[in-house]
Protein backbone atom coordinates (compact mmCIF):
# COMPACT_ATOMS: atom_id res chain seq x y z
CA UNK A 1 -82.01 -10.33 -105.94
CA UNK A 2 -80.53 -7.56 -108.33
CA UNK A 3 -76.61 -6.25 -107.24
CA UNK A 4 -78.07 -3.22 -106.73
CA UNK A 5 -81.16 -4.70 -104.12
CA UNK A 6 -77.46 -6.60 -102.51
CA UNK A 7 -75.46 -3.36 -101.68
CA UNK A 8 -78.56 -1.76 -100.13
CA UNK A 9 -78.89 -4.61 -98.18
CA UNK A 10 -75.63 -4.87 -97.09
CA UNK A 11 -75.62 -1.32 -96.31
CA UNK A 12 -76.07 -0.36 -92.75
CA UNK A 13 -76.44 3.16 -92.57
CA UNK A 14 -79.57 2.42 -95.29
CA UNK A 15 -81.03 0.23 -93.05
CA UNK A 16 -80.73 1.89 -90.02
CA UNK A 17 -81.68 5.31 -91.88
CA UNK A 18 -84.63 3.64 -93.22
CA UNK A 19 -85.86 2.24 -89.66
CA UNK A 20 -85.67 5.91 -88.40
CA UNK A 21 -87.57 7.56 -91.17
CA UNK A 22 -90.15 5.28 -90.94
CA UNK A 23 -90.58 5.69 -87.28
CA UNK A 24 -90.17 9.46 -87.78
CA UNK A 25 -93.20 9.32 -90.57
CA UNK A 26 -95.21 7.44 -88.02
CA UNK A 27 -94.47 10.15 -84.98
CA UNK A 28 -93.29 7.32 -83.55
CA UNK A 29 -89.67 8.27 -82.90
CA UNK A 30 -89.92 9.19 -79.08
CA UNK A 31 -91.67 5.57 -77.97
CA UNK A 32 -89.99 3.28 -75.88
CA UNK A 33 -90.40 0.88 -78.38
CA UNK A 34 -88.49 3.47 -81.03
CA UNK A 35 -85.89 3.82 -78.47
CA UNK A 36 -85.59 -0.24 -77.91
CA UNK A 37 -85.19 -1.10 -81.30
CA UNK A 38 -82.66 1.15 -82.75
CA UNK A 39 -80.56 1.57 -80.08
CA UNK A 40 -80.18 -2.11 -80.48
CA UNK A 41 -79.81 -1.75 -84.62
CA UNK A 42 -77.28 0.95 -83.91
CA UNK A 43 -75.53 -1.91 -81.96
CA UNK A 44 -75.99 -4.37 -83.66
CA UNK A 45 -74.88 -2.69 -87.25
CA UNK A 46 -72.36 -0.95 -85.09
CA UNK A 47 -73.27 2.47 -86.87
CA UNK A 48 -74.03 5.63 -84.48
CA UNK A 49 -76.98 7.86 -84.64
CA UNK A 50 -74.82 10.79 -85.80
CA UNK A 51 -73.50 9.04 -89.04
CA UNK A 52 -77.38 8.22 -89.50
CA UNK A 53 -78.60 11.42 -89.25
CA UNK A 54 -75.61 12.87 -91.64
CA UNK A 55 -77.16 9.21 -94.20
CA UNK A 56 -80.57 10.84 -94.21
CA UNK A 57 -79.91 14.10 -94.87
CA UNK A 58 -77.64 13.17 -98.03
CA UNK A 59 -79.73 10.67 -98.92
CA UNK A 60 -83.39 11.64 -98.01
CA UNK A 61 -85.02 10.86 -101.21
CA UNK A 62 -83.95 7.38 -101.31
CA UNK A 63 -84.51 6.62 -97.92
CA UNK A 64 -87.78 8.27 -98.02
CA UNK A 65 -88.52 5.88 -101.05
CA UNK A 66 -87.98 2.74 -99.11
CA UNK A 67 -89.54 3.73 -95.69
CA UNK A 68 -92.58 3.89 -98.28
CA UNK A 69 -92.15 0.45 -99.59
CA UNK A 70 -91.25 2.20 -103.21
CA UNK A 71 -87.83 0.65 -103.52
CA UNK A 72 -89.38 -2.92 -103.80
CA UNK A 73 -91.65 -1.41 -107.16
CA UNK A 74 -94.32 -0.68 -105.44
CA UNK A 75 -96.15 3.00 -106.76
């Protein structure tokens, strides 16, 4: 795994941001099972939705790129 594969990983406002977009892309954000799992990331990551929200919209591109599976090289 590359350093820069590491950070992201250890990153939880990427992870969490990513989770949402990908819902979001899906129009899937207002499902129980939406609700379920990220509350319980939020928790978990102990990161709140407001500091996600402000992650995605400074970082939209490269959140976007993941929630599309183009981080891991894929095209």
């Amino acid at each position: 795994m590359t350093e820069i594969e590491q950070k992201k990983k250890r990153d939880p406002l990427f992870a969490a941001a990513v989770l949402k977009l990908s819902f979001r892309l899906a129009n899937n954000e207002q499902t129980p099972a939406f609700k379920f799992v990220y509350e319980g990331v939020l928790r978990d990551l102990k990161v709140e939705d407001q500091a996600v929200e402000q992650y995605l919209a400074d970082n939209y591109e490269k959140v976007l790129k993941a929630a599309r599976g183009k981080e891991r090289g894929e095209e």
